[in-house]
Protein backbone atom coordinates (compact mmCIF):
# COMPACT_ATOMS: atom_id res chain seq x y z
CA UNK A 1 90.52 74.71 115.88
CA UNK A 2 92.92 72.46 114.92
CA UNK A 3 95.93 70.45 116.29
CA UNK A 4 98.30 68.03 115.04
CA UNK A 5 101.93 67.07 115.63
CA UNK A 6 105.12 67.54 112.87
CA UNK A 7 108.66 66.27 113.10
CA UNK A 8 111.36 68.48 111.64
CA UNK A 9 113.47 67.28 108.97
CA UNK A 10 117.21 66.88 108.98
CA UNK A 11 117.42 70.33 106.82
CA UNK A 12 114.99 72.00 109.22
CA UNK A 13 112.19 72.23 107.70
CA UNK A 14 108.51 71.34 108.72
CA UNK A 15 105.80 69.74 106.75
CA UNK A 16 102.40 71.40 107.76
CA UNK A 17 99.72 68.66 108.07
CA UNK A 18 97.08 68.73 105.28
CA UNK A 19 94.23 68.97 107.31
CA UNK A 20 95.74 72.38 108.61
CA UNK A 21 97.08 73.37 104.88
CA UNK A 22 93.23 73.10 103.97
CA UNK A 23 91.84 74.97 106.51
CA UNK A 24 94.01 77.61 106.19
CA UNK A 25 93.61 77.86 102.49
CA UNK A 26 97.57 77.55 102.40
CA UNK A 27 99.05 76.22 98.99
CA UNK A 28 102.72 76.23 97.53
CA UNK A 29 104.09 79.48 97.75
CA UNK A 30 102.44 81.46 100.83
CA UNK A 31 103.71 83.07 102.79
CA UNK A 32 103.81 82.71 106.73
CA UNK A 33 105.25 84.56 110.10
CA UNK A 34 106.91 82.89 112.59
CA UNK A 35 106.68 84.48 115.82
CA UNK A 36 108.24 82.82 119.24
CA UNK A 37 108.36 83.57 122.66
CA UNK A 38 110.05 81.51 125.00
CA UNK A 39 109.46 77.73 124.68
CA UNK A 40 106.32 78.77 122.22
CA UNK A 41 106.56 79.00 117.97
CA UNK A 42 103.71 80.43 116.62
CA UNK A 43 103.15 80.30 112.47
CA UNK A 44 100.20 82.81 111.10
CA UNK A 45 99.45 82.72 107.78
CA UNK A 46 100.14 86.23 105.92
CA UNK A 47 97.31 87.82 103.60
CA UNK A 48 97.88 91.53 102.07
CA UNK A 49 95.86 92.79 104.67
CA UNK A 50 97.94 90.58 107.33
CA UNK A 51 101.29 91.81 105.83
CA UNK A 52 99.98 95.77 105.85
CA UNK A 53 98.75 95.36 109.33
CA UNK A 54 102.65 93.92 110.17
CA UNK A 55 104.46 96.68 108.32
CA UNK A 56 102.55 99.22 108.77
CA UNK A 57 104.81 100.47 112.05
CA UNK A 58 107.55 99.94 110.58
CA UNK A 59 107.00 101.78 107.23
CA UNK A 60 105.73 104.95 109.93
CA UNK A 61 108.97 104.52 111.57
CA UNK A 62 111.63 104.65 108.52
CA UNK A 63 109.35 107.42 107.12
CA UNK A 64 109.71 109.37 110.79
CA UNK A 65 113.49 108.32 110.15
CA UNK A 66 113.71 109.81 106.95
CA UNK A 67 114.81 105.98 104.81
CA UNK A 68 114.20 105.49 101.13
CA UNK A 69 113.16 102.28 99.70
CA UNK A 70 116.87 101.72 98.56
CA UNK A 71 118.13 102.37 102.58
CA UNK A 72 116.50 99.49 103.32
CA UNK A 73 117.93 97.40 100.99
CA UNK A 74 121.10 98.94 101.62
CA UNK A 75 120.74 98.09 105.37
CA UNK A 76 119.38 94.16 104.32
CA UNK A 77 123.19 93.84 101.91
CA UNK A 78 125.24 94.79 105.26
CA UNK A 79 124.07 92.99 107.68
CA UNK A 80 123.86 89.47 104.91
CA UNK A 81 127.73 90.28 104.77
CA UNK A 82 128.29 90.65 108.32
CA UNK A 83 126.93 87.47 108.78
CA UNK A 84 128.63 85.58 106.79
């Protein structure tokens, strides 16, 4: 286990110590889930099996649903123009 402390940037971002990059086996370009709960920000790194193991309910659910692929990215266009 390891712990060390980061500052976040003026553009929000957050440099993960080398020590912990290392570790982790994390290099430019993976990817990572950010999970939080209350006060709490958890980052886990995200392998294949990882990322299967996270979508895995929800591919169940939009198949239960009856959602194509495209829905999806249908769904991800709306709500980017809502938000803006």
């Amino acid at each position: 286990m390891a712990i060390d402390m980061g500052k976040i940037s003026s553009r929000g971002q957050i440099a993960i110590p080398s020590d912990i990059r290392s570790q982790l086996g994390l290099e430019e370009g993976s990817k990572v889930l950010f999970v939080t709960k209350d006060d709490t920000l958890l980052i886990k790194k995200v392998t294949e099996d990882s990322f299967d193991q996270i979508t895995s309910p929800l591919k169940l659910a939009a198949k239960k649903a009856g959602m194509k692929e495209k829905d999806v990215s249908d769904i991800i266009h709306k709500f980017r123009k809502q938000k803006k």
